[in-house]
C-alpha atoms as a PDB file:
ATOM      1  CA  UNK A   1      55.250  24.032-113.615  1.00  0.00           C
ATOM      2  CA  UNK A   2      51.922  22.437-114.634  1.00  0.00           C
ATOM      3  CA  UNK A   3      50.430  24.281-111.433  1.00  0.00           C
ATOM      4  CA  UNK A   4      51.741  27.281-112.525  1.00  0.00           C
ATOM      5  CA  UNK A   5      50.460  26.743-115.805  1.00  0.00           C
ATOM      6  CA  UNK A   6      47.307  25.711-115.191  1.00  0.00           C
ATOM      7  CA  UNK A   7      46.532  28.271-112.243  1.00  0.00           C
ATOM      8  CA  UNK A   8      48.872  31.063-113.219  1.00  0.00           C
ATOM      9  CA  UNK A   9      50.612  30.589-109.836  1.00  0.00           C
ATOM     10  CA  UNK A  10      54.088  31.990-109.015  1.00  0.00           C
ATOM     11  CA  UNK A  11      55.801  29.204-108.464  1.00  0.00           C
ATOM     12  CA  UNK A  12      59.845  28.621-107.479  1.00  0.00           C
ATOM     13  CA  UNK A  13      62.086  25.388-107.831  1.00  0.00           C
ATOM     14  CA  UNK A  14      65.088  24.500-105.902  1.00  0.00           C
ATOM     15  CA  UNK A  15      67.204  21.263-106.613  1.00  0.00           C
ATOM     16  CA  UNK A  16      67.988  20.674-102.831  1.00  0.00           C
ATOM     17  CA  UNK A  17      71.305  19.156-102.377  1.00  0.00           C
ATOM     18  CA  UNK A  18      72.862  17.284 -99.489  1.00  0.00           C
ATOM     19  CA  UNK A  19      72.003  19.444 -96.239  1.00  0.00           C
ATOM     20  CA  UNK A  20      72.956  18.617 -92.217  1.00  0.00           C
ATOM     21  CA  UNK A  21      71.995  20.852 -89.530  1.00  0.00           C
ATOM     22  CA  UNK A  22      69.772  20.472 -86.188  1.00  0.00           C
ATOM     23  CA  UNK A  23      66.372  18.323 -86.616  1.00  0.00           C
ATOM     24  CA  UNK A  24      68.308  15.995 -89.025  1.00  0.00           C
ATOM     25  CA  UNK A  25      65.953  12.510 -88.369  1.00  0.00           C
ATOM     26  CA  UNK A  26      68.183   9.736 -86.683  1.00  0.00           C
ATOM     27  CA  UNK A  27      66.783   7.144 -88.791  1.00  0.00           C
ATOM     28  CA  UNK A  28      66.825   8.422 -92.347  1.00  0.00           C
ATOM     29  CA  UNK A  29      69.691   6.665 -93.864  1.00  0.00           C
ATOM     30  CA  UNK A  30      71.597   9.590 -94.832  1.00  0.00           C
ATOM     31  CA  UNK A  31      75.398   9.953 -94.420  1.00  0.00           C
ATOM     32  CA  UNK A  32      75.606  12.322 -91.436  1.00  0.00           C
ATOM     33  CA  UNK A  33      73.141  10.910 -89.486  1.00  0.00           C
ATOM     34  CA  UNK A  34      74.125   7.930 -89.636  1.00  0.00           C
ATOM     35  CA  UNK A  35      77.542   8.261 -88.676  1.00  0.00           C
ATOM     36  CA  UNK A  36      76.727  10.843 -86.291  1.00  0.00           C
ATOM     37  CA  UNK A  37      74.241   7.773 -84.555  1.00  0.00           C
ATOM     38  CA  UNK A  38      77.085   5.323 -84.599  1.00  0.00           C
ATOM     39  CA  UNK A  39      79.717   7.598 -83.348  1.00  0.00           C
ATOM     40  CA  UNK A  40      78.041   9.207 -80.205  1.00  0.00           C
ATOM     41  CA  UNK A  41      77.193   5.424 -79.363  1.00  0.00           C
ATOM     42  CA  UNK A  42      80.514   4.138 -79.806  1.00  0.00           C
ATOM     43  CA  UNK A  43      79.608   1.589 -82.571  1.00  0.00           C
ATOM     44  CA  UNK A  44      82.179   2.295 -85.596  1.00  0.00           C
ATOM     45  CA  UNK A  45      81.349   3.826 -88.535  1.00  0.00           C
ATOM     46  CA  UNK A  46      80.088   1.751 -91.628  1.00  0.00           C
ATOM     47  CA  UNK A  47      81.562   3.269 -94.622  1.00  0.00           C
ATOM     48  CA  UNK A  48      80.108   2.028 -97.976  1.00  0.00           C
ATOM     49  CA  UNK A  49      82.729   0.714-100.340  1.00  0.00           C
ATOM     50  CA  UNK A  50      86.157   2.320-101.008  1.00  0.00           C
ATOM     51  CA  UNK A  51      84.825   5.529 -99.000  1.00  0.00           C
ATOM     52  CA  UNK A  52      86.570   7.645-102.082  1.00  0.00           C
ATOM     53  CA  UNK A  53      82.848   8.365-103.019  1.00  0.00           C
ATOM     54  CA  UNK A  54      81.946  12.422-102.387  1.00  0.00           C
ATOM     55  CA  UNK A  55      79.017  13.880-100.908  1.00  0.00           C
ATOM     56  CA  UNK A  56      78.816  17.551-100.318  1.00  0.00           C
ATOM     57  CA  UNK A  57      77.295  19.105 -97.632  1.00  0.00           C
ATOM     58  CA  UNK A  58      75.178  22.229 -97.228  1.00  0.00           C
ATOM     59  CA  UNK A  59      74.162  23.663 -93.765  1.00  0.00           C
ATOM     60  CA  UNK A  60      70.941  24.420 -93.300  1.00  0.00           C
ATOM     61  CA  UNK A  61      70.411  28.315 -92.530  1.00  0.00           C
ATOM     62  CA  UNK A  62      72.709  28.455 -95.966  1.00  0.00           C
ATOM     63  CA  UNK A  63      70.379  25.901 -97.896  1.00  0.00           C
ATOM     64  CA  UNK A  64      67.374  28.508 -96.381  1.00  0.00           C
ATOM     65  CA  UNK A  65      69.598  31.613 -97.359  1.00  0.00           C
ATOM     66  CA  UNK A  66      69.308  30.228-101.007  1.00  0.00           C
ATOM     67  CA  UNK A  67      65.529  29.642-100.681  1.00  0.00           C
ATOM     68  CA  UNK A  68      64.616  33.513 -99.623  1.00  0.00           C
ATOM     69  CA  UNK A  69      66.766  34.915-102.137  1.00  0.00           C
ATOM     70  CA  UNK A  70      65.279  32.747-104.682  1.00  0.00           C
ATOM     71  CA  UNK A  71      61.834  33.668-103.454  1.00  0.00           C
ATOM     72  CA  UNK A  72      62.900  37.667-103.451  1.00  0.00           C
ATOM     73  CA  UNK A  73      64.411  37.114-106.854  1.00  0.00           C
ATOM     74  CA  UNK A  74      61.478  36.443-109.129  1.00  0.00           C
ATOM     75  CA  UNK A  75      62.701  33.345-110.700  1.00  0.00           C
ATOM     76  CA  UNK A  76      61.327  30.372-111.376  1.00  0.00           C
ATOM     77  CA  UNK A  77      64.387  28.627-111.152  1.00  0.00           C
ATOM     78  CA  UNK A  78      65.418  25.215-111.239  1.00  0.00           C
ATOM     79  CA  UNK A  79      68.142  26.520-109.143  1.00  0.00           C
ATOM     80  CA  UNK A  80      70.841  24.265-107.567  1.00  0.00           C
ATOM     81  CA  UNK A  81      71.215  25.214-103.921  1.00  0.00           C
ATOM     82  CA  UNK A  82      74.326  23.381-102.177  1.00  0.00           C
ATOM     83  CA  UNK A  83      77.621  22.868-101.247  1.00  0.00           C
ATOM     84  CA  UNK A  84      79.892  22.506-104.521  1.00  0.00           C
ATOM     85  CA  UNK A  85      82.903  21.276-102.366  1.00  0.00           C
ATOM     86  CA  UNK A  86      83.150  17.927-101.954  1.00  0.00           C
ATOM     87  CA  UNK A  87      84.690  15.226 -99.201  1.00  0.00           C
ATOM     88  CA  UNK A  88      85.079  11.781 -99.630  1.00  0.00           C
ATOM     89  CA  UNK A  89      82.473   9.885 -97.292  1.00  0.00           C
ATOM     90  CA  UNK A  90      85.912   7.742 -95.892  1.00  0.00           C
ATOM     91  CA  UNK A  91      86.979  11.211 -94.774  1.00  0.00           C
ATOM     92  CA  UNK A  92      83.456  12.165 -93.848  1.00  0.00           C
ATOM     93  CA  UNK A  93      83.020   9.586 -91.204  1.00  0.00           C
ATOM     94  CA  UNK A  94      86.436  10.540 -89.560  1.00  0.00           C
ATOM     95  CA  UNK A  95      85.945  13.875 -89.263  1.00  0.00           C
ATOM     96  CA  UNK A  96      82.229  13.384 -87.772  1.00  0.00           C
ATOM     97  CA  UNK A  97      84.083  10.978 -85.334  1.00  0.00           C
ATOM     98  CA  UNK A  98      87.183  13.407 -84.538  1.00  0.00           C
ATOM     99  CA  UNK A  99      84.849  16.320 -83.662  1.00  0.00           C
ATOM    100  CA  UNK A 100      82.352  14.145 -81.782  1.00  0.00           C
ATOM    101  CA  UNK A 101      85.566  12.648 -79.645  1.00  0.00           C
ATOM    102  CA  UNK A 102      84.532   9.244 -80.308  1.00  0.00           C
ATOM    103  CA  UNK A 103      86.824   6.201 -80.635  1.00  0.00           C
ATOM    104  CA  UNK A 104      84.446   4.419 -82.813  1.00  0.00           C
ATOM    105  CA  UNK A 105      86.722   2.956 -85.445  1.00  0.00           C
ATOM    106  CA  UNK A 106      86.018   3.299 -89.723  1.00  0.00           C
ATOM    107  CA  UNK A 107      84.905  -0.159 -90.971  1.00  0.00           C
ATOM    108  CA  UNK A 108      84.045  -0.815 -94.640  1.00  0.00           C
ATOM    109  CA  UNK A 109      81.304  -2.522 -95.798  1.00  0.00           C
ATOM    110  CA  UNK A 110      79.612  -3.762 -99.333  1.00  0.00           C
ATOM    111  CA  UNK A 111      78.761  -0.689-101.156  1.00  0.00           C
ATOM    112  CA  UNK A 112      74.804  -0.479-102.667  1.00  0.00           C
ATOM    113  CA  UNK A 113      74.704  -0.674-106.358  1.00  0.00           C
ATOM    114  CA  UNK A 114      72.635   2.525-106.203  1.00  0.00           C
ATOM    115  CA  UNK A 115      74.877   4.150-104.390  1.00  0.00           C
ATOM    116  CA  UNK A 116      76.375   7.334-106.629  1.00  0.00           C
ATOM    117  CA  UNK A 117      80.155   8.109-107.032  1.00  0.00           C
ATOM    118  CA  UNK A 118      79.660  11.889-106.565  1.00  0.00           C
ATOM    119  CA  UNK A 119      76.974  14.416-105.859  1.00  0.00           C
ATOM    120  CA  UNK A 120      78.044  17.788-106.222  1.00  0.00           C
ATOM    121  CA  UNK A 121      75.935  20.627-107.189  1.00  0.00           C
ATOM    122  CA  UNK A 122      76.405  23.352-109.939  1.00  0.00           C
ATOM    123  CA  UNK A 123      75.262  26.240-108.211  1.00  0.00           C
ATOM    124  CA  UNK A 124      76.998  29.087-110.552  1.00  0.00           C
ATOM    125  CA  UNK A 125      73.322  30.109-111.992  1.00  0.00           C
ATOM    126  CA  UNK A 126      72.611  31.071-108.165  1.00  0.00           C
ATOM    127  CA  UNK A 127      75.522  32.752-107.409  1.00  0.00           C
ATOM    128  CA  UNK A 128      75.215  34.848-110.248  1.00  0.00           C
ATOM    129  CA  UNK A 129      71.037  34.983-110.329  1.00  0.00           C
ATOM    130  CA  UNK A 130      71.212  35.186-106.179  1.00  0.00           C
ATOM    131  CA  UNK A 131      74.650  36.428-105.378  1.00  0.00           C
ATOM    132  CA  UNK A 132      74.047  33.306-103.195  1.00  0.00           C
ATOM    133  CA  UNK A 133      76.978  30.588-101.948  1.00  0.00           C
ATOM    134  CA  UNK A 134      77.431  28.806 -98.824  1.00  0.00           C
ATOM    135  CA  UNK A 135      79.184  30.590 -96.280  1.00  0.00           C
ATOM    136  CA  UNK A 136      79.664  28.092 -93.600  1.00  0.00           C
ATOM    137  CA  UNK A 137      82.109  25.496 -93.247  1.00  0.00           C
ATOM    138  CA  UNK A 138      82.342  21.965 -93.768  1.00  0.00           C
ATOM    139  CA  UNK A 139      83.447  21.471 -90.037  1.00  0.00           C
ATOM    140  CA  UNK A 140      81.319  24.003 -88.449  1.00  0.00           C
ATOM    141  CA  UNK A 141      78.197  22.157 -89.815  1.00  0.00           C
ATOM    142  CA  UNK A 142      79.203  19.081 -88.840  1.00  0.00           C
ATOM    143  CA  UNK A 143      79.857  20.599 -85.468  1.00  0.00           C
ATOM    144  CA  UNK A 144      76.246  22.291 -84.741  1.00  0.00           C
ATOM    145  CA  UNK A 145      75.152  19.644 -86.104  1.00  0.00           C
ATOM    146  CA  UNK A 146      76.820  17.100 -83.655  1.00  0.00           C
ATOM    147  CA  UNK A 147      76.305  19.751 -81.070  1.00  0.00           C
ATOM    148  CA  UNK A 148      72.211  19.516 -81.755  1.00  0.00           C
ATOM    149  CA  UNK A 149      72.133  15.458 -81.902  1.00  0.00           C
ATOM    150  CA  UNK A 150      74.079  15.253 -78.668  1.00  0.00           C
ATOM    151  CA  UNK A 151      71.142  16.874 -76.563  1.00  0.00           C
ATOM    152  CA  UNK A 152      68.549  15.885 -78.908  1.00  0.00           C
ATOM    153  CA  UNK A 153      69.428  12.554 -79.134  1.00  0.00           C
ATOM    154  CA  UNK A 154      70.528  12.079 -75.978  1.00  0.00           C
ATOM    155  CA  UNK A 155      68.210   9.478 -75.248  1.00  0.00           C
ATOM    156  CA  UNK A 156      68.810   7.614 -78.019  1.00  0.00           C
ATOM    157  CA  UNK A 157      72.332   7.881 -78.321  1.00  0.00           C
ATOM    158  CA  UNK A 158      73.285   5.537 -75.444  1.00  0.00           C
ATOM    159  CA  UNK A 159      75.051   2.442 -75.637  1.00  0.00           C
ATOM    160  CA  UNK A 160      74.284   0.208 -78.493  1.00  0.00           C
ATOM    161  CA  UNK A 161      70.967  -1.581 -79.209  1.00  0.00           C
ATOM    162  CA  UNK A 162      68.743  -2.729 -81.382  1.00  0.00           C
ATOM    163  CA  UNK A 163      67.593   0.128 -82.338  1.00  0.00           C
ATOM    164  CA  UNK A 164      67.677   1.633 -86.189  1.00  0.00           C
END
């Protein structure tokens, strides 16, 4: 906004929710990654805490969807773009494991103190602003995005090592 200000650019914000699809980075700590690493190695699946905490999840050409119709739109925004449905990372890591065919096993672990309860997006200012929502499903992200890592990865992916 100070850019804008200052330069009397058109500018346009997007609060970027959780998001998986193909050219997710291995390492980044995140969720889906993660679990997708651990499952196509067969290592099992470190769940934080409890695993009732909820994440939502975006796809990607959605998440993009959101940004051209934003840009198109003339807004400035903030606008929330993600997935307002939730799942429960416990149920997160078994369903990355079911569709990957894996028989790495759930395993709690000590949950960071930073680590949030819920993140869920309020995105009824872009589906009214954009006429935007996600369209595709939980499990069909989870599956391209599985689908991607597997050949992407592939390298990487093989049996357990060292690395992160």
């Amino acid at each position: 906004m100070a850019c804008r200000r200052q330069h009397n650019l058109e500018v346009r914000i997007v609060r970027i929710f959780n998001t998986c699809g193909p050219r997710m980075r291995r390492r980044d700590g995140r969720a889906v990654p993660t679990f997708i690493k651990q499952t196509l190695r067969g290592e099992p699946l470190a769940v934080h805490g409890t695993g009732t905490q909820t994440r939502s999840l975006c796809y990607v050409d959605d998440l993009i969807e959101g940004f051209y119709r934003l840009i198109l739109s003339g807004q400035t925004g903030p606008m929330n773009l993600g997935n307002p449905e939730e799942i429960a990372i416990g149920d997160l890591a078994t369903t990355i494991r079911d569709i990957a065919g894996s028989p790495s096993e759930v395993v709690m672990v000590d949950r960071p103190v930073d680590d949030p309860e819920m993140r869920r997006p309020d995105i009824e200012l872009a589906r009214r602003v954009l006429g935007w929502e996600p369209t595709v499903p939980l499990r069909d992200s989870l599956t391209r995005t599985i689908d991607w890592a597997r050949t992407a990865w592939r390298s990487e992916v093989g049996p357990a090592d060292d690395r992160p």
